[in-house]
C-alpha atoms as a PDB file:
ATOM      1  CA  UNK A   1      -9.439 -47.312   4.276  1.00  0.00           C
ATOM      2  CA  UNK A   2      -9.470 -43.603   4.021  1.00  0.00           C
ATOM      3  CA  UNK A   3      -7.478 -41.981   7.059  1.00  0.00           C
ATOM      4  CA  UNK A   4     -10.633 -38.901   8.036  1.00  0.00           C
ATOM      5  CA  UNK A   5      -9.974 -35.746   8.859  1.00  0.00           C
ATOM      6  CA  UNK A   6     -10.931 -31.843   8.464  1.00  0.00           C
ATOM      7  CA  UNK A   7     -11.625 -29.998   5.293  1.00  0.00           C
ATOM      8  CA  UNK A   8      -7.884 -28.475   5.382  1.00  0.00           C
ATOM      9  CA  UNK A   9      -6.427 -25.608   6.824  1.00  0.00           C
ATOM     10  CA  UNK A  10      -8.663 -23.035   8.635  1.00  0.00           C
ATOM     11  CA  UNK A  11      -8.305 -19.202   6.769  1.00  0.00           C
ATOM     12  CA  UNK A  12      -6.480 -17.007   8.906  1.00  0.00           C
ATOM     13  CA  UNK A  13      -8.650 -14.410  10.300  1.00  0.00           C
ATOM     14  CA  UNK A  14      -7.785 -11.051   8.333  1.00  0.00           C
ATOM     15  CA  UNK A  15      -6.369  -8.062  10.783  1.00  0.00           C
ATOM     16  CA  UNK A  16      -9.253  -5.659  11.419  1.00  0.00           C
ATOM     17  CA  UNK A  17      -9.483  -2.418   9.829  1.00  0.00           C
ATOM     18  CA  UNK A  18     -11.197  -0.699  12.851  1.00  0.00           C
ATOM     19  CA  UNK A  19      -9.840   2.939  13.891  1.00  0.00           C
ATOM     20  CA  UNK A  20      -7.185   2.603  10.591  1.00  0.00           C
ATOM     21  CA  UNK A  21      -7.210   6.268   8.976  1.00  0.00           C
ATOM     22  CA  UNK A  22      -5.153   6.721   5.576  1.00  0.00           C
ATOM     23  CA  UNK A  23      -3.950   9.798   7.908  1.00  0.00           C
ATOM     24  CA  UNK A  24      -2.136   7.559   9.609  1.00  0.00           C
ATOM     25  CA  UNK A  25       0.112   6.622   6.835  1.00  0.00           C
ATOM     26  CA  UNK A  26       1.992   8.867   3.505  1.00  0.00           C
ATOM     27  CA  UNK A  27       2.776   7.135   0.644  1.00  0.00           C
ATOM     28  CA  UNK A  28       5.437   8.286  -1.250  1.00  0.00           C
ATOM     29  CA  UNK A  29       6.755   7.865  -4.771  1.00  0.00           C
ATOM     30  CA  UNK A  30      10.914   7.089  -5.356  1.00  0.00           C
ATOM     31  CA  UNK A  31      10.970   8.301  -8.940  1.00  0.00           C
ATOM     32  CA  UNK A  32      15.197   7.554  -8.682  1.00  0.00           C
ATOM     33  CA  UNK A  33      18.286   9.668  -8.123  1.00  0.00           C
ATOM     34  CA  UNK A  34      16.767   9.271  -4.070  1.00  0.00           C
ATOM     35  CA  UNK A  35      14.490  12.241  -4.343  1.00  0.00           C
ATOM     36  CA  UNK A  36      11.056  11.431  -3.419  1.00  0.00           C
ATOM     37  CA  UNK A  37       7.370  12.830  -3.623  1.00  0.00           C
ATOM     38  CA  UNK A  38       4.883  13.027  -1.318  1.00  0.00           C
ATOM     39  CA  UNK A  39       1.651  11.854  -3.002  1.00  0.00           C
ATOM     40  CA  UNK A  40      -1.707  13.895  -1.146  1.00  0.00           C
ATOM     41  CA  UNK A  41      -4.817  11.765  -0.575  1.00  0.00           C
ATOM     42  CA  UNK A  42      -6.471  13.023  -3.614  1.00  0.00           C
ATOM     43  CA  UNK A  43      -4.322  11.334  -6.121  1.00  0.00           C
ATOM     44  CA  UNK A  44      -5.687   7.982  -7.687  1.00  0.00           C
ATOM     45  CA  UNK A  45      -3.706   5.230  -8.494  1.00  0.00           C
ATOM     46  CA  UNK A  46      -4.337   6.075 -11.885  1.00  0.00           C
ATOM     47  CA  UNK A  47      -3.581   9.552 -11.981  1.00  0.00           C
ATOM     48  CA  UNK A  48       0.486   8.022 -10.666  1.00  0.00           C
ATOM     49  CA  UNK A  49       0.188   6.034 -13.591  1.00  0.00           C
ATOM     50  CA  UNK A  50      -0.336   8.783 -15.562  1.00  0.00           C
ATOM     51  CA  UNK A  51       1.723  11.470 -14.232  1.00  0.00           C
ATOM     52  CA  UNK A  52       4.829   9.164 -13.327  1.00  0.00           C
ATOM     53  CA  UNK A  53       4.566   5.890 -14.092  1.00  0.00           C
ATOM     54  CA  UNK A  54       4.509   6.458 -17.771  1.00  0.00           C
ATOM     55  CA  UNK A  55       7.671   8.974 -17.682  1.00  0.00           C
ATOM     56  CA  UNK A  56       9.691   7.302 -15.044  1.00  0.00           C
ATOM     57  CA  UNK A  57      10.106   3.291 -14.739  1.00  0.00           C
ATOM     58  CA  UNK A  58      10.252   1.425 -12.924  1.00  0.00           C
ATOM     59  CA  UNK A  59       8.109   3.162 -10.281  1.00  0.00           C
ATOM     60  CA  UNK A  60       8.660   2.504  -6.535  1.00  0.00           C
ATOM     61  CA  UNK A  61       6.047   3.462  -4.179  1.00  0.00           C
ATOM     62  CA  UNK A  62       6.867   3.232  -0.245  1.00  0.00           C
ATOM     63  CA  UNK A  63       4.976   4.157   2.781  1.00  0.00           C
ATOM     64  CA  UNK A  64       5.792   5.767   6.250  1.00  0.00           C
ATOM     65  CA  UNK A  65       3.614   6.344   9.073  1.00  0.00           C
ATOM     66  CA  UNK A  66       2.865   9.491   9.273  1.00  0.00           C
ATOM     67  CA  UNK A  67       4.743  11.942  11.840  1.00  0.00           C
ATOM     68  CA  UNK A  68       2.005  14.128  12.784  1.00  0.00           C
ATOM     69  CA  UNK A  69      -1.631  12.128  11.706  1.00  0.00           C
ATOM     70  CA  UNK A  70      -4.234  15.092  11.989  1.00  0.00           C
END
């Protein structure tokens, strides 16, 4: 017979979000050469597609935290 069991492995729980600001992090963009640009909150993802993305690739985007969250 049929060894019985669970229904496979439980989902992990996801971290929670609570009291995260996007103030607490800046993104930047590392366009090469080691120079990089600060991207402002405003900026969509595809506005850096447009603006860098299509001039410089391939396009790295790190983060940081940031050194003085307001």
């Amino acid at each position: 017979g049929g060894a019985g069991g669970g229904d496979g492995p439980e989902e992990p729980a996801l971290p929670s979000l609570e009291g995260v600001s996007e103030k607490q992090y800046t993104i930047y963009i590392a366009p090469g050469g080691g120079a990089f640009t600060t991207l402002n909150g405003s900026l969509t993802l595809e506005l850096v597609n447009e603006k860098f993305w299509k001039v410089s690739r391939p396009l790295e985007l790190c983060y940081a935290p940031t050194k003085d969250p307001k």
